[in-house]
Protein backbone atom coordinates (compact mmCIF):
# COMPACT_ATOMS: atom_id res chain seq x y z
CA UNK A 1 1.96 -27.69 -6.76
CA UNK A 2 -0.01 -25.20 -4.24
CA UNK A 3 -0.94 -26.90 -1.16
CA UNK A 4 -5.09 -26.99 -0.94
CA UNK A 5 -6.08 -24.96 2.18
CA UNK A 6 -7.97 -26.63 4.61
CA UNK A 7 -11.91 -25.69 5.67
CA UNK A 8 -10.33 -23.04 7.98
CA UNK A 9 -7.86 -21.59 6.21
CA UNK A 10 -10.62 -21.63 3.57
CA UNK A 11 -13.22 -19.37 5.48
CA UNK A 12 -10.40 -17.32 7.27
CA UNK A 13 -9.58 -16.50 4.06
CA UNK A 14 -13.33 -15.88 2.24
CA UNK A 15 -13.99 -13.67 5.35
CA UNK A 16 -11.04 -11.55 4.59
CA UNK A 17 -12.54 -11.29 1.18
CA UNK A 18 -15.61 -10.85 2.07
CA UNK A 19 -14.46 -7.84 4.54
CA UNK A 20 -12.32 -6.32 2.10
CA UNK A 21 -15.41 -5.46 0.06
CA UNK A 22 -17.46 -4.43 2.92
CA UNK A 23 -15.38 -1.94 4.53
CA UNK A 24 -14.74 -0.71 0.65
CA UNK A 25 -18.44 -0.01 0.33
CA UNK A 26 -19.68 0.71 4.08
CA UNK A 27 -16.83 2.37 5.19
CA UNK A 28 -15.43 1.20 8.79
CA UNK A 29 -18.42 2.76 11.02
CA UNK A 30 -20.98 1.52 8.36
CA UNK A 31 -19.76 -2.19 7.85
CA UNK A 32 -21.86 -4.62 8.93
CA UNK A 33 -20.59 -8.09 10.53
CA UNK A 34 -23.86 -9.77 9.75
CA UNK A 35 -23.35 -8.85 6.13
CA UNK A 36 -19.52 -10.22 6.33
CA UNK A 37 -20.93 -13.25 7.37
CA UNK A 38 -23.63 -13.73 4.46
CA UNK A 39 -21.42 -12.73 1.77
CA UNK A 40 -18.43 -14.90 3.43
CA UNK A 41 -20.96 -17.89 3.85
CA UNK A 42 -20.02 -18.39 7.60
CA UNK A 43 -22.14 -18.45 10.95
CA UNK A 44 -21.06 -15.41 13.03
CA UNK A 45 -19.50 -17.80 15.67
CA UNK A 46 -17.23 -18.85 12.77
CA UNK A 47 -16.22 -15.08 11.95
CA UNK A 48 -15.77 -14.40 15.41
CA UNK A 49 -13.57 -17.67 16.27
CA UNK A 50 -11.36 -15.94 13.67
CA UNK A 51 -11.72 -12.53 14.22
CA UNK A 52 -12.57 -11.06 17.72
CA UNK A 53 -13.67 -7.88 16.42
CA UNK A 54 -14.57 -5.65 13.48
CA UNK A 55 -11.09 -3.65 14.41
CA UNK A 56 -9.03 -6.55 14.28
CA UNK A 57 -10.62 -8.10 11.34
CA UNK A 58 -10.19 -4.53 9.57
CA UNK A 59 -6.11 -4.34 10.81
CA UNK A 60 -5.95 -7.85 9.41
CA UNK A 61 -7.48 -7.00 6.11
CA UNK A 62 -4.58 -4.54 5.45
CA UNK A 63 -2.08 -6.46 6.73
CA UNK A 64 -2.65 -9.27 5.04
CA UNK A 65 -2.40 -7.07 1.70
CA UNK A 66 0.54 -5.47 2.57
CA UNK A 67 2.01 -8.64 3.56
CA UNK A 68 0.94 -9.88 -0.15
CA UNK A 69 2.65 -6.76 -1.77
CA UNK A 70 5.63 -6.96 0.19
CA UNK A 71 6.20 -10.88 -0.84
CA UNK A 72 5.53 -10.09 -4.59
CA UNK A 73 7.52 -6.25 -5.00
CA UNK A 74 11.16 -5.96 -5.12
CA UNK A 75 13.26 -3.82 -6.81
CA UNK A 76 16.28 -4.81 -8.36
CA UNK A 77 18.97 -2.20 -8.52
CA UNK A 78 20.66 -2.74 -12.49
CA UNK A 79 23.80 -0.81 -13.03
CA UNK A 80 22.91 -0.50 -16.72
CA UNK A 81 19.95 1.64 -16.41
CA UNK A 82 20.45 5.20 -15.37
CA UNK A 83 18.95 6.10 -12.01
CA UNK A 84 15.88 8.28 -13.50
CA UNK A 85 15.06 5.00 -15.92
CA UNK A 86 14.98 2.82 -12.67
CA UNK A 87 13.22 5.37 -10.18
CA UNK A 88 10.70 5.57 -12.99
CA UNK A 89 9.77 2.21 -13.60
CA UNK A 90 9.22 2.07 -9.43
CA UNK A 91 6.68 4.85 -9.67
CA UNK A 92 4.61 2.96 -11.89
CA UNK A 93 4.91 0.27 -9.55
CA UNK A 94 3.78 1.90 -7.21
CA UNK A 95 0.78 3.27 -8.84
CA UNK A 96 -0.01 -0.04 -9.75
CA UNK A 97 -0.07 -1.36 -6.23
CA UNK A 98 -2.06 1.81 -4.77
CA UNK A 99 -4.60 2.10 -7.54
CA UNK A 100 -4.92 -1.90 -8.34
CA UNK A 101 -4.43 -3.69 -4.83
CA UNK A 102 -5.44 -1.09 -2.25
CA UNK A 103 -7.51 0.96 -4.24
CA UNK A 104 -8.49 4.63 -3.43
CA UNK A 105 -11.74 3.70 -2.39
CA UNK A 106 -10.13 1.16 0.63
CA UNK A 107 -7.78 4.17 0.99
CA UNK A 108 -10.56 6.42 1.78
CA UNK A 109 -12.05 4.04 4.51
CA UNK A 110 -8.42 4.07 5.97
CA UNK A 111 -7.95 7.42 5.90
CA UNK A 112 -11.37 7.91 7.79
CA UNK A 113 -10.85 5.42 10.66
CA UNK A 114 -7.43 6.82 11.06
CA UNK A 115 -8.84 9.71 12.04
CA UNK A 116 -11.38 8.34 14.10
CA UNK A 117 -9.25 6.53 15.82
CA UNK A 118 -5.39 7.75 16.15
CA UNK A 119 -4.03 4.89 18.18
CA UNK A 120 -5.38 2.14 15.96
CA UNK A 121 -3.83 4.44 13.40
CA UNK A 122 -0.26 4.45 14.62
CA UNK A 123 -0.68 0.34 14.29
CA UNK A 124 -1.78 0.21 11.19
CA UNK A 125 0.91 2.56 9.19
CA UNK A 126 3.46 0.69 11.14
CA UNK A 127 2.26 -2.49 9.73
CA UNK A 128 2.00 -0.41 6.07
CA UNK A 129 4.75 1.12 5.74
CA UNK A 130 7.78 -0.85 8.12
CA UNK A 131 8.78 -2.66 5.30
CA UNK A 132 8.98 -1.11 1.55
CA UNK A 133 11.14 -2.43 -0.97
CA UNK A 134 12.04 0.77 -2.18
CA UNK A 135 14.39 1.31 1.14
CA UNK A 136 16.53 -1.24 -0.46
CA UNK A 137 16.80 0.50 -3.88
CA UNK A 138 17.82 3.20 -2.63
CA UNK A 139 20.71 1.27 -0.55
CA UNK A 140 21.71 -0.55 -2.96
CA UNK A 141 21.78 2.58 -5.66
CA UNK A 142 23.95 4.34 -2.26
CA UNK A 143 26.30 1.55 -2.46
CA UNK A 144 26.32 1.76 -5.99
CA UNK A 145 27.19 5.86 -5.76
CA UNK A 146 24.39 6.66 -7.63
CA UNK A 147 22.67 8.13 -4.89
CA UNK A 148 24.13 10.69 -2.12
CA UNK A 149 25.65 8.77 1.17
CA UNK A 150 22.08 9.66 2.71
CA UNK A 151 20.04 7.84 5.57
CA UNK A 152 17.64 5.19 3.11
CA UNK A 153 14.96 5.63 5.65
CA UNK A 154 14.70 9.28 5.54
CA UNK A 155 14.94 9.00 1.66
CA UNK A 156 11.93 6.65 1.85
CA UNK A 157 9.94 8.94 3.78
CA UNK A 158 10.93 12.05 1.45
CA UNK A 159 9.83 9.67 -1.76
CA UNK A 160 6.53 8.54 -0.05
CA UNK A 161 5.53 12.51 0.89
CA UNK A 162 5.98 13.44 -3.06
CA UNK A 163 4.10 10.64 -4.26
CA UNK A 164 1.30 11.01 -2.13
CA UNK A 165 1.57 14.29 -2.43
CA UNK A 166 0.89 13.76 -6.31
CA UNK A 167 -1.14 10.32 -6.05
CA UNK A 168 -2.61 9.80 -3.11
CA UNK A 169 -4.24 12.46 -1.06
CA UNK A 170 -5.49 14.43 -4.12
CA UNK A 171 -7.61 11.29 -4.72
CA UNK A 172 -8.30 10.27 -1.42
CA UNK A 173 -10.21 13.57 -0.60
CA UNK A 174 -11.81 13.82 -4.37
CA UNK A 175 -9.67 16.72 -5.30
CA UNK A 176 -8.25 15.23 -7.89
CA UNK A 177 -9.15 11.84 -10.25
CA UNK A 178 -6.62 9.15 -10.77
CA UNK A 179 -4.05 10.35 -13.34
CA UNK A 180 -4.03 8.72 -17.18
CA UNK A 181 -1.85 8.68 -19.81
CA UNK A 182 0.18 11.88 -20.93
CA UNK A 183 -0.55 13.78 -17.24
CA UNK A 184 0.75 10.55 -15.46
CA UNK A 185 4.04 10.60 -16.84
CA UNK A 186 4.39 14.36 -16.23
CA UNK A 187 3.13 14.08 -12.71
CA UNK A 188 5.85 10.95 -12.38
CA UNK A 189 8.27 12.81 -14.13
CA UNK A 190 7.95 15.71 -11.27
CA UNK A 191 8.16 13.41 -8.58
CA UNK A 192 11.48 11.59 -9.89
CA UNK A 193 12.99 15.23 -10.79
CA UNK A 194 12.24 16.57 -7.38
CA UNK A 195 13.93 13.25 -5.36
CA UNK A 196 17.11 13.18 -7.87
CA UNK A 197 17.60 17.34 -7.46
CA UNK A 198 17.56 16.05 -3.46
CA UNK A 199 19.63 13.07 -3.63
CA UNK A 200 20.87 12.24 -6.91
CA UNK A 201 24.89 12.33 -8.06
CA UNK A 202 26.36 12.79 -11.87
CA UNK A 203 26.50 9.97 -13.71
């Protein structure tokens, strides 16, 4: 049985919401606190007892979503499926959790404040991208010697440059719309071709 939240967890949480939406329609610059507050049915003492600023509250929106997709993603390494099988079902994944939780359009706003503001930046990938349950794929698929003897990190980081090479910053900067269908799989095809000609082993 889920344990009910009490009144503050309650509005922490419905000012996170209400955030969310805001800086996905405003933008960072653009977002308005007053608005948070309306939509998030709180006085702005209230927001601000919980938040002490519109940069923390926006670092806390993200982490709290990457916090939610790192408690409900993992990857389970099965010595059944071939290595291409398994890498492809984790692209989809992946889509899924760019496309459906983030969202391109809270990617854009990201994008833009990282820019604005590098040092904030630096915080907020770290809190992104520490923890990704791909890095323990691929260590368990090393173990398995299905993968080269290779640092999992560096394989991370040469994974997450080809997908958002492909899926990401195409969209982000509206040079591209979100792939469907027959030029998805081709595009995920690519990307697991290109990290197995890197790191994969016969099997």
């Amino acid at each position: 049985m889920q344990k009910k939240l009490t009144r503050s967890q309650q509005k922490h949480l419905d000012i996170i919401n209400a955030a969310k939406e805001e800086f996905i329609e405003f933008g960072f610059l653009a977002a308005n606190m007053d608005r948070i507050t309306s939509s998030a049915e709180v006085s702005k003492r209230t927001l601000y007892r919980h938040f002490e600023s519109k940069e923390v509250l926006f670092e806390s929106v993200l982490t709290i979503i990457n916090d939610s997709v790192n408690e409900s993603i993992s990857y389970h390494f099965d010595p059944n499926k071939s290595t291409e099988e398994q890498l492809t079902e984790i692209a989809y994944k992946e889509i899924d959790v760019l496309y459906k939780t983030y969202g391109i359009a809270l990617a854009r706003t990201i994008v833009m404040e990282f820019l604005r503001q590098p040092e904030m930046a630096k915080t907020l990938i770290q809190n992104i991208y520490s923890i990704r349950a791909i890095t323990q794929w691929f260590r368990s698929a090393i173990e398995a010697k299905r993968l080269k003897d290779a640092d999992p990190k560096l394989m991370t980081d040469v994974y997450v440059s080809l997908f958002q090479g492909l899926f990401f910053w195409p969209q982000v900067m509206h040079l591209d719309l979100e792939p469907h269908g027959e030029e998805l799989s081709q595009k995920i095809e690519t990307l697991t071709t290109i990290f197995l000609q890197s790191y994969g082993v016969a099997e």
